[in-house]
Protein backbone atom coordinates (compact mmCIF):
# COMPACT_ATOMS: atom_id res chain seq x y z
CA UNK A 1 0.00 0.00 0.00
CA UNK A 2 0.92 3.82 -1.24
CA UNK A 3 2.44 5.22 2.08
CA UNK A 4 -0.09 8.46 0.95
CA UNK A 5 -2.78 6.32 1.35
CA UNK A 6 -2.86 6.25 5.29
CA UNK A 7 -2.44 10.21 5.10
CA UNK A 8 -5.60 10.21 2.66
CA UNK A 9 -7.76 8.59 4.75
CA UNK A 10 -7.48 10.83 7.81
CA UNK A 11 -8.04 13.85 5.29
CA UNK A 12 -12.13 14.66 5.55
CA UNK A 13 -12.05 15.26 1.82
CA UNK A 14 -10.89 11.58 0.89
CA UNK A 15 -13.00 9.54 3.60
CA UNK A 16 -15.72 8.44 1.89
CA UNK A 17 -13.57 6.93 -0.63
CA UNK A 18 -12.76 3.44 -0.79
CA UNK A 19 -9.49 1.56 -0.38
CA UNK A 20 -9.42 0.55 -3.80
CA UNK A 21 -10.26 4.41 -4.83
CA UNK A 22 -7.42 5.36 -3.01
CA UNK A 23 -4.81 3.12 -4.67
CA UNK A 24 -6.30 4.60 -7.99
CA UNK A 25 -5.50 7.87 -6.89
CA UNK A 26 -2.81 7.80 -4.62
CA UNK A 27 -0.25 7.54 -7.68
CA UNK A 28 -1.14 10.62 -9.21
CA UNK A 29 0.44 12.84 -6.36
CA UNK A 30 3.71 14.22 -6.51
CA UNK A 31 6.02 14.47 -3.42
CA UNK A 32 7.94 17.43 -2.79
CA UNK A 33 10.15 18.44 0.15
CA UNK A 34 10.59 22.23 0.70
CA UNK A 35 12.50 24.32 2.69
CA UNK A 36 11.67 26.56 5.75
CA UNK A 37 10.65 30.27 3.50
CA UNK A 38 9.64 28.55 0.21
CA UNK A 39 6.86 30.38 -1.40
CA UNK A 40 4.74 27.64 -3.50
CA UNK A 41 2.51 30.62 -4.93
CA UNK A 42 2.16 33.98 -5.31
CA UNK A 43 -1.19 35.69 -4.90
CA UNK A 44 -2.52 36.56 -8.14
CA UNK A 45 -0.35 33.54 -9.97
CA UNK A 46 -2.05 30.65 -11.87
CA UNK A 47 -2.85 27.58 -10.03
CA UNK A 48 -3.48 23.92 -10.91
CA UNK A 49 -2.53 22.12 -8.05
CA UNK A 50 -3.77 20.70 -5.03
CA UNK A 51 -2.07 20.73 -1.38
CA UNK A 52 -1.50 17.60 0.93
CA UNK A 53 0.61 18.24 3.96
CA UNK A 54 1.85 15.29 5.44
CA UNK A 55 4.47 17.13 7.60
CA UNK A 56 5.69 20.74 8.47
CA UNK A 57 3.43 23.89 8.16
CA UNK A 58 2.22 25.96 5.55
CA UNK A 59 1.30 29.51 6.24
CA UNK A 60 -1.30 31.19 3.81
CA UNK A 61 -1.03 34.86 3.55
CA UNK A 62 -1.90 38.35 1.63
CA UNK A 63 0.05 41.37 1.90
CA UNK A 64 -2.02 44.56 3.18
CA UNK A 65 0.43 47.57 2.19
CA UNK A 66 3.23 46.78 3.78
CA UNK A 67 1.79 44.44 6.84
CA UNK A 68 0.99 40.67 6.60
CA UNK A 69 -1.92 38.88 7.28
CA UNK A 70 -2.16 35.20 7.73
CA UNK A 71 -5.26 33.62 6.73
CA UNK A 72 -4.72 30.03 7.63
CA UNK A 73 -2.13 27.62 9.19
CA UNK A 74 -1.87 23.92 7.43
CA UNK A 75 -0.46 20.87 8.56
CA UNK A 76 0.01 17.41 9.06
CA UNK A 77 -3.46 15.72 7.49
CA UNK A 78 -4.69 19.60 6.04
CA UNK A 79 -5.34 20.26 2.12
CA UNK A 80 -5.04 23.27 0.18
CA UNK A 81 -5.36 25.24 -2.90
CA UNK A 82 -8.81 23.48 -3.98
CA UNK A 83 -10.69 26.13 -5.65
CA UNK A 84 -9.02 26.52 -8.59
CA UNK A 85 -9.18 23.14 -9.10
CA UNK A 86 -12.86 24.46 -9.49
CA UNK A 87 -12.87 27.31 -11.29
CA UNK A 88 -10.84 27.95 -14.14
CA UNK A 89 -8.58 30.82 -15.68
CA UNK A 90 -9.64 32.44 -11.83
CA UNK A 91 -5.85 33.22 -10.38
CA UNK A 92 -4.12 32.54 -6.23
CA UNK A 93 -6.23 34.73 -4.31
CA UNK A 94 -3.13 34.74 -1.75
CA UNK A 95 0.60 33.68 -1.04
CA UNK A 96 1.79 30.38 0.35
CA UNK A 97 4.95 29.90 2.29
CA UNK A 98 6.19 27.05 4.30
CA UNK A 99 7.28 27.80 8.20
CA UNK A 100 9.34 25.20 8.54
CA UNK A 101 10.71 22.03 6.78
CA UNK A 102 7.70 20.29 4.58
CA UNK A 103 6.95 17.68 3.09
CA UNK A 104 3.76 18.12 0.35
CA UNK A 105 1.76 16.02 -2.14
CA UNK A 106 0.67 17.98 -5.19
CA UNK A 107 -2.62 16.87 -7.37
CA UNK A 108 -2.78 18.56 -10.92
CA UNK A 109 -6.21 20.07 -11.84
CA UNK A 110 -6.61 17.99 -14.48
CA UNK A 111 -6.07 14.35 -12.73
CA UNK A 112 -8.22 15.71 -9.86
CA UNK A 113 -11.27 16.61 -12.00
CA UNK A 114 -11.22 13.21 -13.91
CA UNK A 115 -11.09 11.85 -10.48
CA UNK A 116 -14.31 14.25 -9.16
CA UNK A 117 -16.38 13.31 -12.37
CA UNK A 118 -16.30 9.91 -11.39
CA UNK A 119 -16.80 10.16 -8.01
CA UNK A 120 -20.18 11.69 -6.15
CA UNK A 121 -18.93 10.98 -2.89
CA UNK A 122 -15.72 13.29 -3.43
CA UNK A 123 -17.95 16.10 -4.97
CA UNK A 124 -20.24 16.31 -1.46
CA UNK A 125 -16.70 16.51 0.42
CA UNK A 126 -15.39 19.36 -1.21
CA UNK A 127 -18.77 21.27 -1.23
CA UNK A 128 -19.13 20.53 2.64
CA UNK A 129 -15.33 21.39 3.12
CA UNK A 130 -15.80 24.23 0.67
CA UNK A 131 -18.57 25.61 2.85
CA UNK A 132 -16.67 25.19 5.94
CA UNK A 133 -14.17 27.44 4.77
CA UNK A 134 -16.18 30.14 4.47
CA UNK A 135 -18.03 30.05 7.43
CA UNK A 136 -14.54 30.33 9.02
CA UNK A 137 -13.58 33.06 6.73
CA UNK A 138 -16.84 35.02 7.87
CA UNK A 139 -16.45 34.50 11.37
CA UNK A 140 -12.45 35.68 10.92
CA UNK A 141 -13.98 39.19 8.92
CA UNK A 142 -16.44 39.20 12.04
CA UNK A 143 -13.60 39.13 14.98
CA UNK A 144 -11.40 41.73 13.06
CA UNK A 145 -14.98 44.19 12.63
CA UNK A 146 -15.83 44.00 16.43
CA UNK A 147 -13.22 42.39 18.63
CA UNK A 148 -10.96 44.52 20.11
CA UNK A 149 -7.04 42.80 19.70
CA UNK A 150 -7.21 41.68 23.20
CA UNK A 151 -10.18 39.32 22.28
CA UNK A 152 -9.31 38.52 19.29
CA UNK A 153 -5.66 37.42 20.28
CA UNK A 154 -7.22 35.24 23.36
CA UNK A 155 -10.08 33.94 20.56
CA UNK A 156 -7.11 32.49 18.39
CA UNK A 157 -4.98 31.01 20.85
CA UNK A 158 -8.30 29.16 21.73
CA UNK A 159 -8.87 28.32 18.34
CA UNK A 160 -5.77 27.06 17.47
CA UNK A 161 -5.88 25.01 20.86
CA UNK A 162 -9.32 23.35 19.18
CA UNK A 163 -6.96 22.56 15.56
CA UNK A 164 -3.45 21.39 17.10
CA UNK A 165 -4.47 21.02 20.77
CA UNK A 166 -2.46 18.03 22.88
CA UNK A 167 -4.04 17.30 26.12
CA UNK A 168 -1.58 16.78 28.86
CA UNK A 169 -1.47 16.26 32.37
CA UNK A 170 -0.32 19.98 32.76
CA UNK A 171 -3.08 21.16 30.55
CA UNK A 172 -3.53 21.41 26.47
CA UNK A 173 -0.20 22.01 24.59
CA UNK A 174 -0.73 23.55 21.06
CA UNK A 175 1.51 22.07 19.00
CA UNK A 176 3.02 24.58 16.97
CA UNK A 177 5.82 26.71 17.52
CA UNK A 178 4.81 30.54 16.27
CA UNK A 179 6.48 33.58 16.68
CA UNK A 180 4.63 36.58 18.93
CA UNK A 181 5.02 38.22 15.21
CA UNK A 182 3.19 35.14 13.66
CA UNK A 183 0.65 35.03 16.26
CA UNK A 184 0.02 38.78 15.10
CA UNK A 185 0.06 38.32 12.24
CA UNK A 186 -2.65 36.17 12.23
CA UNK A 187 -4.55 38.15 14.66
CA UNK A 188 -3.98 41.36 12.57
CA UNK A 189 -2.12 43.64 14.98
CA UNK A 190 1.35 44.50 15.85
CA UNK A 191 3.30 42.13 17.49
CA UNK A 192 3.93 44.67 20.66
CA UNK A 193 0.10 44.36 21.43
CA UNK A 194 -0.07 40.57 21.36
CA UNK A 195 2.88 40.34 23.29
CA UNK A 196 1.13 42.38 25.74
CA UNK A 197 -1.67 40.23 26.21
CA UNK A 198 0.67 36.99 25.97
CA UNK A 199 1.95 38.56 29.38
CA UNK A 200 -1.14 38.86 30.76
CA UNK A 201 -2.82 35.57 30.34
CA UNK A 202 0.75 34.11 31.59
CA UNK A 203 0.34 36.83 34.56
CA UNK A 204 -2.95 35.49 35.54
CA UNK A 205 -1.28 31.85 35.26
CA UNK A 206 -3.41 30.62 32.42
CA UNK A 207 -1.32 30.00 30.08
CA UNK A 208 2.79 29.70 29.69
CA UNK A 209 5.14 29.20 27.15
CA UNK A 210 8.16 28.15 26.17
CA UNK A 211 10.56 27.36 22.67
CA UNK A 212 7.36 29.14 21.15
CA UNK A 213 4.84 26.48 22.55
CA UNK A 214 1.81 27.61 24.19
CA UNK A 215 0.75 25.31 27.03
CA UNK A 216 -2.74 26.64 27.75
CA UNK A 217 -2.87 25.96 31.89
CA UNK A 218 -6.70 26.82 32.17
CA UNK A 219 -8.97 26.34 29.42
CA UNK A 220 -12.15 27.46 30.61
CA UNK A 221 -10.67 30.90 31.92
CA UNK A 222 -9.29 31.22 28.50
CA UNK A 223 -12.83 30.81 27.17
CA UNK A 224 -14.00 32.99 29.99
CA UNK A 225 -12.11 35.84 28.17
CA UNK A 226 -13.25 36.01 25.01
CA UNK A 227 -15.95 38.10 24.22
């Protein structure tokens, strides 16, 4: 069996599919290994390729003047770049860049659609997944409209607990390392004012961290918080 295979069924979109799907599939991905600060597209460049992570992290992003803002954080088991695998002669509508080491399986738009004719199953995924995504993109447009930073800095460091959360005795470890920079970046401040609220919530003991890790200590009073 295709070692992709195991990563394909823990990926929502492939589920449904069966094992014998999978082998018919599974050969038509390439694997690539990238660098920590490779850019795999530009915003605005042509795409015909689909994502799979099966190690390191992949940081999707558009430039507002001069600041960045990350839109999503993939990795182990997340997929990518599915839309224009959809829609046609429609361009990147943002930049992606690896964090760290990565290892990625590519699916060209053509092999994919051949695929999705012949499979109902896979269609129903991707529409589910596809509306998934933008009930998280309306919720992000909703925090940055009426959260203040402090909220919305506590909100994400709850949210990514929910996507990379490890529970441990000491509490819920998010596994991944991000700089205070990152994290504001993807909150959409400056990195001044999430460090100041990363001192707080370590202040009042409910979170710490350490080599970047966030252990969150207390995750109701981190709930608590957000509003």
């Amino acid at each position: 069996m295709s070692r992709i295979i195991p990563l394909l069924q823990n990926i929502p979109l492939f589920q449904d599919l069966s094992v014998s799907e999978l082998e018919s599939i599974a050969p038509l991905f390439v694997e690539k290994k990238y660098k920590k600060g490779t850019v795999l597209f530009f915003e605005e460049e042509e795409g015909n390729e689909l994502f799979l992570v099966e190690s390191g992290t992949v940081k999707v992003y558009r430039i507002d003047q001069t600041k960045e803002i990350i839109l999503a954080l993939f990795r182990e088991g997340d997929f990518f770049g599915e839309m224009l695998l959809i829609q046609q002669g429609q361009t990147r509508s943002a930049t992606a860049e690896t964090i760290e080491t990565t290892v990625i399986h590519s699916l060209a738009r053509s092999e994919f659609r051949k695929f999705l004719e012949r499979s109902p199953k896979l269609c129903f995924r991707l529409l589910e997944t596809t509306i998934e995504r933008l009930r998280k993109a309306n919720e992000q447009i909703f925090d940055l409209t009426f959260l203040d930073v402090r909220s919305r800095t506590i909100k994400q460091i709850f949210r990514l607990s929910e996507q990379y959360g490890v529970a441990k005795p000491a509490g819920t470890f998010i596994n991944l390392k991000l700089t205070h920079q990152q994290l504001a970046n993807l909150v959409g401040t400056v990195r001044e004012s999430v460090t100041k609220v990363l001192q707080e919530l370590q202040e009042l003991g409910i979170i710490s961290i350490e080599k970047k890790i966030i252990l969150i200590k207390d995750l109701e009073a981190l709930k608590r918080l957000i509003h």
